[in-house]
PDB file of N, CA and C in Angstrom:
ATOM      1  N   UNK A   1      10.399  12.078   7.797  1.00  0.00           N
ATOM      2  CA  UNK A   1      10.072  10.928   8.624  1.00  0.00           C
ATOM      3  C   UNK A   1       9.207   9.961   7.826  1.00  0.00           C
ATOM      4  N   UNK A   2       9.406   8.305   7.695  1.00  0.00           N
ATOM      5  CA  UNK A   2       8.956   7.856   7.280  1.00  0.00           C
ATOM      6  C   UNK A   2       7.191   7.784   7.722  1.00  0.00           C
ATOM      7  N   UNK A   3       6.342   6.923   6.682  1.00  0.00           N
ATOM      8  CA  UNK A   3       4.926   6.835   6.751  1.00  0.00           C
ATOM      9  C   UNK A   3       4.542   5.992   6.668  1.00  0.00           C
ATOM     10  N   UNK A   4       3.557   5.297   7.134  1.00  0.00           N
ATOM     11  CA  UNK A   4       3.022   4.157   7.026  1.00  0.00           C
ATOM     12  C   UNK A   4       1.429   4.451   6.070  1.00  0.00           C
ATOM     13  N   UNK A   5       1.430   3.624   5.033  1.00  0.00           N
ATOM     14  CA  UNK A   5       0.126   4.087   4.720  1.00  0.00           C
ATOM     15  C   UNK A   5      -0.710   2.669   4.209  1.00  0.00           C
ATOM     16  N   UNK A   6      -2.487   2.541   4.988  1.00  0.00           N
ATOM     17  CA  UNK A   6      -2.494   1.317   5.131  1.00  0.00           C
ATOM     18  C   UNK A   6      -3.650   1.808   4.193  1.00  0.00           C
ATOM     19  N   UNK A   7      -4.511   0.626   3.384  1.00  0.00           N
ATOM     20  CA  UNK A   7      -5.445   1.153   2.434  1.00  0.00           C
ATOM     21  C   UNK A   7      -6.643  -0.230   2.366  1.00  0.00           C
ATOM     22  N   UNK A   8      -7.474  -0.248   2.283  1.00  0.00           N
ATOM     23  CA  UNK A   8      -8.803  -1.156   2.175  1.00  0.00           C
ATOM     24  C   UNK A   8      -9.359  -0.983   1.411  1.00  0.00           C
ATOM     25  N   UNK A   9     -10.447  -1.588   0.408  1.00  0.00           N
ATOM     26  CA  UNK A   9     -11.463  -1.217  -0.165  1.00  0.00           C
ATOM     27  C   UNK A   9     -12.093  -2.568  -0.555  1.00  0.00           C
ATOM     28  N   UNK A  10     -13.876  -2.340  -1.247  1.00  0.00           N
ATOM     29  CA  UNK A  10     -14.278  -3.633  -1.159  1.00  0.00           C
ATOM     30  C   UNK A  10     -13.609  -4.028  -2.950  1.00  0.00           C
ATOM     31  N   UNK A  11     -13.149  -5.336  -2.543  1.00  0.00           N
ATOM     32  CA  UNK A  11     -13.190  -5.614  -4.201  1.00  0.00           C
ATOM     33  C   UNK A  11     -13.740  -7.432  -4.096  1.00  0.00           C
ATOM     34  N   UNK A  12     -14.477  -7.757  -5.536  1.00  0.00           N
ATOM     35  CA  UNK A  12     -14.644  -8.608  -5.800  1.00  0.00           C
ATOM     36  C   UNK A  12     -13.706  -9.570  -6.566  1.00  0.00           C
ATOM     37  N   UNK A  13     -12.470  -9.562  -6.445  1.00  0.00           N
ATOM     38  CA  UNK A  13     -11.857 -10.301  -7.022  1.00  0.00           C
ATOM     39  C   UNK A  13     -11.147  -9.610  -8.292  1.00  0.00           C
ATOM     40  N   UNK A  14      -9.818 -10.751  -9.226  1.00  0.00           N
ATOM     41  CA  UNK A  14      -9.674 -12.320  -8.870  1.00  0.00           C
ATOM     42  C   UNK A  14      -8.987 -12.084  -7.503  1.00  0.00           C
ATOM     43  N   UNK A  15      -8.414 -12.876  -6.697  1.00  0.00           N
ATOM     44  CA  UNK A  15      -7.580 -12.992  -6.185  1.00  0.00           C
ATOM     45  C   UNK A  15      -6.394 -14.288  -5.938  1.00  0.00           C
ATOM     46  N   UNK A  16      -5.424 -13.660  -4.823  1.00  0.00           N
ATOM     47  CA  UNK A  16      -4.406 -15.743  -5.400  1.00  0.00           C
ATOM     48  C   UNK A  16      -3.993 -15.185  -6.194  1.00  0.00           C
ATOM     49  N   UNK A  17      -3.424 -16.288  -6.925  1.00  0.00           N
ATOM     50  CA  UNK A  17      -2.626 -16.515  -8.159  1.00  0.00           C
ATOM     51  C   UNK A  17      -3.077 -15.867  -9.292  1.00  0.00           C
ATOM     52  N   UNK A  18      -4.340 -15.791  -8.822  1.00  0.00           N
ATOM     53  CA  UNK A  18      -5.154 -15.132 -10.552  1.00  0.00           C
ATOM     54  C   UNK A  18      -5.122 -13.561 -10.192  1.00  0.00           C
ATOM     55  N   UNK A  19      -4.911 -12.877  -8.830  1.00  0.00           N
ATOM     56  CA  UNK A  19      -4.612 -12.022  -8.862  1.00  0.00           C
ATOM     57  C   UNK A  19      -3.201 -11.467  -9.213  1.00  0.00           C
ATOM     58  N   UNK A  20      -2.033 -12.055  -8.648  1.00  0.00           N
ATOM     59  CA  UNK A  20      -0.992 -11.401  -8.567  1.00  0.00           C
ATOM     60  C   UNK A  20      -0.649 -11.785 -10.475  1.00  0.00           C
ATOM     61  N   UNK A  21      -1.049 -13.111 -11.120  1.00  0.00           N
ATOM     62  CA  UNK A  21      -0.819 -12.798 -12.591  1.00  0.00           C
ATOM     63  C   UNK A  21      -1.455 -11.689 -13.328  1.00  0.00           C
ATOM     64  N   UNK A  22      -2.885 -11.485 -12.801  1.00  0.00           N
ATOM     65  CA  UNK A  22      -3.632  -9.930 -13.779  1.00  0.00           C
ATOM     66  C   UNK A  22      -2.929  -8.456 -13.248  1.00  0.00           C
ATOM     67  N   UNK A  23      -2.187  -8.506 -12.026  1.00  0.00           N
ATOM     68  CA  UNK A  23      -1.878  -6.857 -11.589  1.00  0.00           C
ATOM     69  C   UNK A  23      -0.221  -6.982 -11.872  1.00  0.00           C
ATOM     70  N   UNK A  24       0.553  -7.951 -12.435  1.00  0.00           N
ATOM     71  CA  UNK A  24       1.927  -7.743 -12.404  1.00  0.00           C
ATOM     72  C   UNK A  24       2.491  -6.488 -13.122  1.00  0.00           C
ATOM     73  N   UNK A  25       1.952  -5.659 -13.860  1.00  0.00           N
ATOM     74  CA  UNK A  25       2.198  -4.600 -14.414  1.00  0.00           C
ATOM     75  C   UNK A  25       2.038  -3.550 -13.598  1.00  0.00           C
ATOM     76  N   UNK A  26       0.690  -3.713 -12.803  1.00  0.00           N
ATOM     77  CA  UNK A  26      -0.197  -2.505 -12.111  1.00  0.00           C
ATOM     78  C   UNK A  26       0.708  -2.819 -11.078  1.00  0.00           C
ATOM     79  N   UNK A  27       1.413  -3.656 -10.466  1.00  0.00           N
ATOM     80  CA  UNK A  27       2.687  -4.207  -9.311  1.00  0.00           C
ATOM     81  C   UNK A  27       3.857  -3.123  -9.770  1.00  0.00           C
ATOM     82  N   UNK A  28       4.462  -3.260 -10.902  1.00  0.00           N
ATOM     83  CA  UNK A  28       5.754  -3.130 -11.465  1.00  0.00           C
ATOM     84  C   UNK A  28       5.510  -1.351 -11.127  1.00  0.00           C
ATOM     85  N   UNK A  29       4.485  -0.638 -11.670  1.00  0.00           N
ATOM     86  CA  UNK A  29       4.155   0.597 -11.598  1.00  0.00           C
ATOM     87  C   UNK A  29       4.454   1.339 -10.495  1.00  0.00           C
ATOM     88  N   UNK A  30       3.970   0.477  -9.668  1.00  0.00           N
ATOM     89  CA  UNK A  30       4.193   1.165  -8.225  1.00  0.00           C
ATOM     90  C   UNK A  30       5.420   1.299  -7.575  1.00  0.00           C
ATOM     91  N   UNK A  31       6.432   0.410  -8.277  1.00  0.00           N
ATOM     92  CA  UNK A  31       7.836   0.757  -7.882  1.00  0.00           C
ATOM     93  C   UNK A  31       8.304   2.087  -8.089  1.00  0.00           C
ATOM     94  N   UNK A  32       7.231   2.610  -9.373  1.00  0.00           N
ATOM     95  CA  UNK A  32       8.386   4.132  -9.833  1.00  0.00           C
ATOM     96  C   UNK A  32       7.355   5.118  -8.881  1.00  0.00           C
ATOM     97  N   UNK A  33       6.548   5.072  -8.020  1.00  0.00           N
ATOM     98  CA  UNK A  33       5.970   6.165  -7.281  1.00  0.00           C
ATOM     99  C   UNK A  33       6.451   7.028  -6.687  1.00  0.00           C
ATOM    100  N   UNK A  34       6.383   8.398  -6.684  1.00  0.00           N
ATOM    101  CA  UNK A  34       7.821   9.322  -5.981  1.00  0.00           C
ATOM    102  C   UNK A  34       7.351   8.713  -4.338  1.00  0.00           C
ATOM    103  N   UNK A  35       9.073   8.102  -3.629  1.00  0.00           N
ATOM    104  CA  UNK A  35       8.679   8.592  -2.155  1.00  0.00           C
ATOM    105  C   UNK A  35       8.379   7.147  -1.491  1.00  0.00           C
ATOM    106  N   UNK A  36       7.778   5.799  -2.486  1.00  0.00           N
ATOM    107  CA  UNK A  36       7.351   5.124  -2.000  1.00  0.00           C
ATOM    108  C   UNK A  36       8.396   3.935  -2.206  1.00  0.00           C
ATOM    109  N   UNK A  37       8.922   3.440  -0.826  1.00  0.00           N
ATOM    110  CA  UNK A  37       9.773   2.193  -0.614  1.00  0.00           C
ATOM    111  C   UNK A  37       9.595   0.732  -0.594  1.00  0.00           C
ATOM    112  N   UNK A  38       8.287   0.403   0.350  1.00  0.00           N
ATOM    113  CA  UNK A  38       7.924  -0.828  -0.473  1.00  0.00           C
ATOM    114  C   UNK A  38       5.903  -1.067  -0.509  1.00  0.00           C
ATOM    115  N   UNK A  39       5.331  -1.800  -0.732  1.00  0.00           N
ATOM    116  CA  UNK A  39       4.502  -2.601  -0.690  1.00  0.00           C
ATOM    117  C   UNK A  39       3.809  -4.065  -0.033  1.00  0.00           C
ATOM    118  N   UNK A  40       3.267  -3.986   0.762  1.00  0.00           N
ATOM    119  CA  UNK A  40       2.983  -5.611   0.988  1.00  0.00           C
ATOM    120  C   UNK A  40       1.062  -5.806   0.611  1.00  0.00           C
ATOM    121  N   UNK A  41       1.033  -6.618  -0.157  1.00  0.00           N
ATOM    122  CA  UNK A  41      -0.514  -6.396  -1.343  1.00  0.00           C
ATOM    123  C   UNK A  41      -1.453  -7.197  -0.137  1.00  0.00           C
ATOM    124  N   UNK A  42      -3.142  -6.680   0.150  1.00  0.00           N
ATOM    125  CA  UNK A  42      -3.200  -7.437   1.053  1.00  0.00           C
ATOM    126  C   UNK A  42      -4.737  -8.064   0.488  1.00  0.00           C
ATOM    127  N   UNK A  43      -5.467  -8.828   0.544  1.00  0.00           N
ATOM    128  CA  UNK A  43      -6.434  -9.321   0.163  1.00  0.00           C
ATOM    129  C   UNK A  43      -7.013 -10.592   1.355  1.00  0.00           C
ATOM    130  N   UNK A  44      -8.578  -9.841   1.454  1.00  0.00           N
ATOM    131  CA  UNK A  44      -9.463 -11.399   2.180  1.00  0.00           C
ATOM    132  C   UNK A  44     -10.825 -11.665   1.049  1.00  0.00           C
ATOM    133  N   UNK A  45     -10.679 -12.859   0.478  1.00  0.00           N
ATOM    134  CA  UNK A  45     -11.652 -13.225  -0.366  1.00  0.00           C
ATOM    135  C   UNK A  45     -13.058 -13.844   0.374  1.00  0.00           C
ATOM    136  N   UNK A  46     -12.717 -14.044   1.278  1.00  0.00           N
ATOM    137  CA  UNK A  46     -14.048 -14.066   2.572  1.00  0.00           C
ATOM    138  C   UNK A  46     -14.654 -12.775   2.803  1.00  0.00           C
ATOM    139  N   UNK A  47     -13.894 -11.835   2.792  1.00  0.00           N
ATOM    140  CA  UNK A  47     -14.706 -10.683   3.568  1.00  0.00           C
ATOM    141  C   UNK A  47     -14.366  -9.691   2.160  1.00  0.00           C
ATOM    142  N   UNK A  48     -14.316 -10.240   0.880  1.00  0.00           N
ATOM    143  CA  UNK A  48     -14.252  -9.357  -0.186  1.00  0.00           C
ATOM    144  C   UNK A  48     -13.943  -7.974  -0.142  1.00  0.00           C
ATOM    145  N   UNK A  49     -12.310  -7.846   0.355  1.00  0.00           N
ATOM    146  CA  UNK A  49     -11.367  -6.997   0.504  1.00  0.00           C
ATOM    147  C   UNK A  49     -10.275  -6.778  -0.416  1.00  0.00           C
ATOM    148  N   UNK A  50      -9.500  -5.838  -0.616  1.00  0.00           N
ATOM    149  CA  UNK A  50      -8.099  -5.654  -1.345  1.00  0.00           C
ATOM    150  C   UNK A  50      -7.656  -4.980  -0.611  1.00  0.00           C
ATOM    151  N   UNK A  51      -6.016  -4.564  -0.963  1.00  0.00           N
ATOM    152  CA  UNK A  51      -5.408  -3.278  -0.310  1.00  0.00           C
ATOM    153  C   UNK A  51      -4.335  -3.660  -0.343  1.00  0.00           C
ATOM    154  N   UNK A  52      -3.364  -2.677   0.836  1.00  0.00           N
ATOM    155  CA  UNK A  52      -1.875  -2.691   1.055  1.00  0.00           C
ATOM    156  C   UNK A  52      -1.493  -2.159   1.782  1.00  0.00           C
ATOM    157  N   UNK A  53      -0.528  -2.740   2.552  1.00  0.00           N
ATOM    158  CA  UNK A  53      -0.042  -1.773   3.374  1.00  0.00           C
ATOM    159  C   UNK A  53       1.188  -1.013   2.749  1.00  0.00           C
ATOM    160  N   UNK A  54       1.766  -0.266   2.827  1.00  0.00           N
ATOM    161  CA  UNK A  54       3.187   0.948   2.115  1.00  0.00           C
ATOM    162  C   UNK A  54       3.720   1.498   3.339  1.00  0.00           C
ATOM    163  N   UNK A  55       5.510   1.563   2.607  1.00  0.00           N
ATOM    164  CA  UNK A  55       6.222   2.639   3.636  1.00  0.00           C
ATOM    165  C   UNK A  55       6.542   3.536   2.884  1.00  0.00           C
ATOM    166  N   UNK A  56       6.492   4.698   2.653  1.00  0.00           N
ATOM    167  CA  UNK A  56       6.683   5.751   2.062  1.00  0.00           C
ATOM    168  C   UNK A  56       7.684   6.506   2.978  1.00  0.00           C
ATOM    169  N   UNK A  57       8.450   7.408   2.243  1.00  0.00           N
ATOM    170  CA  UNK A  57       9.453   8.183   2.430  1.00  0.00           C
ATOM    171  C   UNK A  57       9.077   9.577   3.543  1.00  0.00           C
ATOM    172  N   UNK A  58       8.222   9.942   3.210  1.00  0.00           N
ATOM    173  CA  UNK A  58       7.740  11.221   4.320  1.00  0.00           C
ATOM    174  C   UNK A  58       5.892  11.252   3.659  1.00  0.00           C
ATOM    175  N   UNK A  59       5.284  11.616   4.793  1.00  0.00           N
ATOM    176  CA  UNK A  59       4.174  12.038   4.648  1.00  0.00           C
ATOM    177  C   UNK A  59       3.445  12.866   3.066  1.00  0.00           C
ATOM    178  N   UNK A  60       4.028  13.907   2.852  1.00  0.00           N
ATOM    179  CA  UNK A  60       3.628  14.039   1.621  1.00  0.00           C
ATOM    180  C   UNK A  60       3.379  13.211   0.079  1.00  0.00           C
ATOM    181  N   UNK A  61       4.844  12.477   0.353  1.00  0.00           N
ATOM    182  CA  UNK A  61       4.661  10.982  -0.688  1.00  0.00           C
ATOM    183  C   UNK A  61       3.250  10.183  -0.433  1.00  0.00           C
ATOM    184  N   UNK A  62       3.119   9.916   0.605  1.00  0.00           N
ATOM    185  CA  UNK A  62       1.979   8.957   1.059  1.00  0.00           C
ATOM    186  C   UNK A  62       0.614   9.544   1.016  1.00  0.00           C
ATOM    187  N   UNK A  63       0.461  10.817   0.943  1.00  0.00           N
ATOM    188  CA  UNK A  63      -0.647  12.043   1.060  1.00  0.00           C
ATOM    189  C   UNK A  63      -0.780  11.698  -0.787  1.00  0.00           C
ATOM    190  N   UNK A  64      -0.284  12.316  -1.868  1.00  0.00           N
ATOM    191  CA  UNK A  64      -0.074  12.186  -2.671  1.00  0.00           C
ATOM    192  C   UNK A  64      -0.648  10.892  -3.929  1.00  0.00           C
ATOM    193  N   UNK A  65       0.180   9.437  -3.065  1.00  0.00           N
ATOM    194  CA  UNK A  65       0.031   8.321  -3.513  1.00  0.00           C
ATOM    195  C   UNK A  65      -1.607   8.402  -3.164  1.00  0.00           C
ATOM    196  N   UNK A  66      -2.339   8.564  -1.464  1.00  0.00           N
ATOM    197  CA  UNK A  66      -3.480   8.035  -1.892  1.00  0.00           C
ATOM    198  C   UNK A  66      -4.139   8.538  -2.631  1.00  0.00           C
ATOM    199  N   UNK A  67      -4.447  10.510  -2.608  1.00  0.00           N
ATOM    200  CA  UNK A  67      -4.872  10.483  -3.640  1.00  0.00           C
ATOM    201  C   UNK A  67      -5.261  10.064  -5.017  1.00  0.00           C
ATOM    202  N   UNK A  68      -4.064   9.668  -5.732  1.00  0.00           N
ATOM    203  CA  UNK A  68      -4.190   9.058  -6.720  1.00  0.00           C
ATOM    204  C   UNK A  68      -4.845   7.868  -6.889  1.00  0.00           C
ATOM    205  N   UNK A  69      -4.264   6.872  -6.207  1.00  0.00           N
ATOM    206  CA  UNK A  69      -4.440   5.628  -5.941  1.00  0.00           C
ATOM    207  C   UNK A  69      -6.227   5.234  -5.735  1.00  0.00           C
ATOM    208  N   UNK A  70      -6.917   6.617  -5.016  1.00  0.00           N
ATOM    209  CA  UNK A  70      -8.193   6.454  -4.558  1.00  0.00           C
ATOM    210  C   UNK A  70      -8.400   7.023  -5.584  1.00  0.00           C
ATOM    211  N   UNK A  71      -8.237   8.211  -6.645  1.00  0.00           N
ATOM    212  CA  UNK A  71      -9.185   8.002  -7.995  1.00  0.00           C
ATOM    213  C   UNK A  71      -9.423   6.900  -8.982  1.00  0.00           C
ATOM    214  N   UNK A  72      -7.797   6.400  -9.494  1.00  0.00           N
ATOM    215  CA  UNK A  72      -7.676   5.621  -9.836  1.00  0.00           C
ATOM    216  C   UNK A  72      -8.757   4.142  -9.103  1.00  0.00           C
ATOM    217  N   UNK A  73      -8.673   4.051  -8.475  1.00  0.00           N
ATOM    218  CA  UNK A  73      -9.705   3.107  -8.022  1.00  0.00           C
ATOM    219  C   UNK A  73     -11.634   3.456  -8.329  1.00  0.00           C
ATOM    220  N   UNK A  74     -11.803   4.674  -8.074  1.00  0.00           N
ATOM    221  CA  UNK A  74     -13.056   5.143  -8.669  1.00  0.00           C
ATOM    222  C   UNK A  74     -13.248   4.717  -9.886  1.00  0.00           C
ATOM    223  N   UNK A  75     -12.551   4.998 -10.221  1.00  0.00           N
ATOM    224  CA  UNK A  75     -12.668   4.938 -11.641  1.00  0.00           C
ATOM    225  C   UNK A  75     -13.312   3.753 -12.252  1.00  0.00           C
ATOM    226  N   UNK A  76     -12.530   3.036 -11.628  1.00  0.00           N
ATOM    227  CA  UNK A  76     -12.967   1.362 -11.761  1.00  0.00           C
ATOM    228  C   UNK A  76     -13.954   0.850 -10.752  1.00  0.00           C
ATOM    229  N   UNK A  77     -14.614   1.638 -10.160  1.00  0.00           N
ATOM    230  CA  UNK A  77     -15.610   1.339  -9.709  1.00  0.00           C
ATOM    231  C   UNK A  77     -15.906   1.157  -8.456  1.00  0.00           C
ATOM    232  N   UNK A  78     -14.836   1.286  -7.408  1.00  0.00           N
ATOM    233  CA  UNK A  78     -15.133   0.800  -6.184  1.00  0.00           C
ATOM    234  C   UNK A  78     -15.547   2.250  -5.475  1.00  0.00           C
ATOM    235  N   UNK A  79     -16.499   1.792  -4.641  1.00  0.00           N
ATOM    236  CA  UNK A  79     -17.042   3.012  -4.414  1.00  0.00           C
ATOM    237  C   UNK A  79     -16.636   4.033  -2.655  1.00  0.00           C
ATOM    238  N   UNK A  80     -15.905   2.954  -2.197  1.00  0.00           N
ATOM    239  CA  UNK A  80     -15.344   3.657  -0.727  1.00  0.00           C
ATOM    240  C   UNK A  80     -13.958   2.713  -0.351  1.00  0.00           C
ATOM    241  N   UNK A  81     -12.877   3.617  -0.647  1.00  0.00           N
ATOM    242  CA  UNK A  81     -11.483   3.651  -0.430  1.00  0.00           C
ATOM    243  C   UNK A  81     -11.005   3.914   0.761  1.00  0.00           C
ATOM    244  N   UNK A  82     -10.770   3.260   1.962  1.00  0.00           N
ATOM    245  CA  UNK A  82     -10.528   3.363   3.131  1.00  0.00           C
ATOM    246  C   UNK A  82      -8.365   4.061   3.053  1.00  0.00           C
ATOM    247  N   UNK A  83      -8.455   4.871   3.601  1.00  0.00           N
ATOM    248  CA  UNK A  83      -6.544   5.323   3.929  1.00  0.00           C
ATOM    249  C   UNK A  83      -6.069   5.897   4.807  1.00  0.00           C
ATOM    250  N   UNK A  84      -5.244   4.982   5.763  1.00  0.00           N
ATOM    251  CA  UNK A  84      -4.916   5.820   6.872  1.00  0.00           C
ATOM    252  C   UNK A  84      -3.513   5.495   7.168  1.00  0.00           C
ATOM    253  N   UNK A  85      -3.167   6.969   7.391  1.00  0.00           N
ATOM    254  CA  UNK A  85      -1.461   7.539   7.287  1.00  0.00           C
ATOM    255  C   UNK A  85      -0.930   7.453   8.801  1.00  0.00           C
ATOM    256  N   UNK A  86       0.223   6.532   9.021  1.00  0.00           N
ATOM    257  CA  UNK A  86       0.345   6.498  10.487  1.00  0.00           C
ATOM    258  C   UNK A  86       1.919   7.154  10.355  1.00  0.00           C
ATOM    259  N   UNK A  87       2.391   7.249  11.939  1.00  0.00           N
ATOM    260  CA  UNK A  87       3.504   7.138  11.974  1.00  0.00           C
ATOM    261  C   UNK A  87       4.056   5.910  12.404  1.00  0.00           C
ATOM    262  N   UNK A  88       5.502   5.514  12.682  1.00  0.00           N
ATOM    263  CA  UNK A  88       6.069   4.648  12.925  1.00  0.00           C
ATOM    264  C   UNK A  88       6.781   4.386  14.475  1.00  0.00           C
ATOM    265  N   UNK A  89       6.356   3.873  15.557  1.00  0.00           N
ATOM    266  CA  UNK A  89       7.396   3.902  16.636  1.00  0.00           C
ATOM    267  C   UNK A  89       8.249   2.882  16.304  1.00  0.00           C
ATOM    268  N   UNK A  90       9.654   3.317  16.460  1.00  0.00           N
ATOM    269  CA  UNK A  90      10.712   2.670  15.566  1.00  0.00           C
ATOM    270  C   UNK A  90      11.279   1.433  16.635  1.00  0.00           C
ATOM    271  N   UNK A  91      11.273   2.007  18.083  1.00  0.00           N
ATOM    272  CA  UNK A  91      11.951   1.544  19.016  1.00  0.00           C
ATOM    273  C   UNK A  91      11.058   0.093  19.557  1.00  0.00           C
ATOM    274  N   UNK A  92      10.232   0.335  19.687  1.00  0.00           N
ATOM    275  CA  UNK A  92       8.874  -1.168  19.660  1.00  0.00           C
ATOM    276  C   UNK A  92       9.042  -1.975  17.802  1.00  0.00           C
ATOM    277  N   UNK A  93       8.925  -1.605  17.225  1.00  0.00           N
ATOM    278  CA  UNK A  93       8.963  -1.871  15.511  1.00  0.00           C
ATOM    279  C   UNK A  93      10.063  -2.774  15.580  1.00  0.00           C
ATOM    280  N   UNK A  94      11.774  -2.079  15.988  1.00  0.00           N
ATOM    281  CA  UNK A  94      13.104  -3.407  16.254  1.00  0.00           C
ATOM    282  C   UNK A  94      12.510  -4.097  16.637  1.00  0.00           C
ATOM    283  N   UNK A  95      11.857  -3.893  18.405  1.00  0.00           N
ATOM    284  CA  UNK A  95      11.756  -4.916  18.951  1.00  0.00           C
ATOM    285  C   UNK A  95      10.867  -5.939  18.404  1.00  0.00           C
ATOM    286  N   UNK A  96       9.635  -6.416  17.320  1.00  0.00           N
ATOM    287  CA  UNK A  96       9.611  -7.050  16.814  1.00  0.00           C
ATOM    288  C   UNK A  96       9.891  -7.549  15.348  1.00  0.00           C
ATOM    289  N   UNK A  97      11.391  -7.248  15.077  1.00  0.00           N
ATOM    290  CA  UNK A  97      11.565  -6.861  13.523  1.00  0.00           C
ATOM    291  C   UNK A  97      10.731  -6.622  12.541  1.00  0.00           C
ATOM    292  N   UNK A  98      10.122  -5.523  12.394  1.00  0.00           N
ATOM    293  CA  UNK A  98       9.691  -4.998  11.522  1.00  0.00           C
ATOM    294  C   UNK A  98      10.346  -4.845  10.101  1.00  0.00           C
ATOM    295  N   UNK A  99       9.755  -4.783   9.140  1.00  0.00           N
ATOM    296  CA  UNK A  99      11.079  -4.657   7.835  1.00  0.00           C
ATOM    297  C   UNK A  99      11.401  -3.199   7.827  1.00  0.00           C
ATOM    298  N   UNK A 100      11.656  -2.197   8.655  1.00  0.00           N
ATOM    299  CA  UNK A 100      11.560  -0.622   8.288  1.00  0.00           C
ATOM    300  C   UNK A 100      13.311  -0.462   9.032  1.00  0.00           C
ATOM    301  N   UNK A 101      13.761  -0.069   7.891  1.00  0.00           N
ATOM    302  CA  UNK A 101      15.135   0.054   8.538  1.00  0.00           C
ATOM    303  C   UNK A 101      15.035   1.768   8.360  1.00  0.00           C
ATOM    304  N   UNK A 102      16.044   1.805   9.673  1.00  0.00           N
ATOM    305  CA  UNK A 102      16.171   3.123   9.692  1.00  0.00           C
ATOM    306  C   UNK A 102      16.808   4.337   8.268  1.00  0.00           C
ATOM    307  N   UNK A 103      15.863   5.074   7.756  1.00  0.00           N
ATOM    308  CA  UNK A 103      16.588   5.855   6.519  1.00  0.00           C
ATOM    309  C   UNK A 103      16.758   4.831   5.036  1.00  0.00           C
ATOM    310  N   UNK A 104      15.688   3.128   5.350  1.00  0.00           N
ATOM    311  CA  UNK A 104      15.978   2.248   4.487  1.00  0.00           C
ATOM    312  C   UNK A 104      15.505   3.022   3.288  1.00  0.00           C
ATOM    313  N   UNK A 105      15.905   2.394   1.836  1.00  0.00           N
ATOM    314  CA  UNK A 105      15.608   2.829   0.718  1.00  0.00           C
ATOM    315  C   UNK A 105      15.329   1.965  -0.513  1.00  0.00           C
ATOM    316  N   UNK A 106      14.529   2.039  -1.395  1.00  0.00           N
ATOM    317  CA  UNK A 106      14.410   0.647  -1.891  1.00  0.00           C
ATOM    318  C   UNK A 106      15.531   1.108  -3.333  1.00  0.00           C
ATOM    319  N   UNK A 107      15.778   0.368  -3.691  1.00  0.00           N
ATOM    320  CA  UNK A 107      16.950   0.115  -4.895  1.00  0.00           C
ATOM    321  C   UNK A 107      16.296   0.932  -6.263  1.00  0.00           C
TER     322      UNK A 107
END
């Protein structure tokens, strides 16, 4: 069953344009993650935020990814990684098209 996995943390920047040109690699990476279908990158430079929301393939993919994802972020310094793994009600989700197709898969 698919996963929803939503993620926060504080970051100071860049963001915009100066973000999505410095992470296009750290972007490209995340395509090969086992399990994980897409990405939407999320950032408030007011309330000095980053994150993303993800649909991952089943729970364990998404269990997995944060792990990583939250060391990897230690590392570099941020010091509290917010992640929370939902499920999906599919039948409300149509009703406002959601991008989650049933069994979708990314290429």
């Amino acid at each position: 069953m698919m996963k929803l996995l939503q993620v926060d943390f504080g970051f100071n920047g860049p963001f915009g344009e100066e973000m999505a040109n410095a992470l296009v690699e750290l972007a490209e990476s995340i395509n090969n993650e086992p399990g994980m279908i897409w990405k939407i990158w999320t950032e408030s430079e007011a309330n000095k935020l980053g994150g993303g929301i993800y649909l991952f393939e089943d729970e364990a993919s998404a269990k997995a990814y944060l792990a990583m994802h939250t060391a990897r972020l230690q590392k570099l310094g941020v010091k509290e990684v917010r992640g929370h793994i939902f499920d999906i009600n599919q039948p409300l989700t149509n009703i406002n098209r959601g991008p989650i197709a049933l069994g979708g898969h990314h290429e």
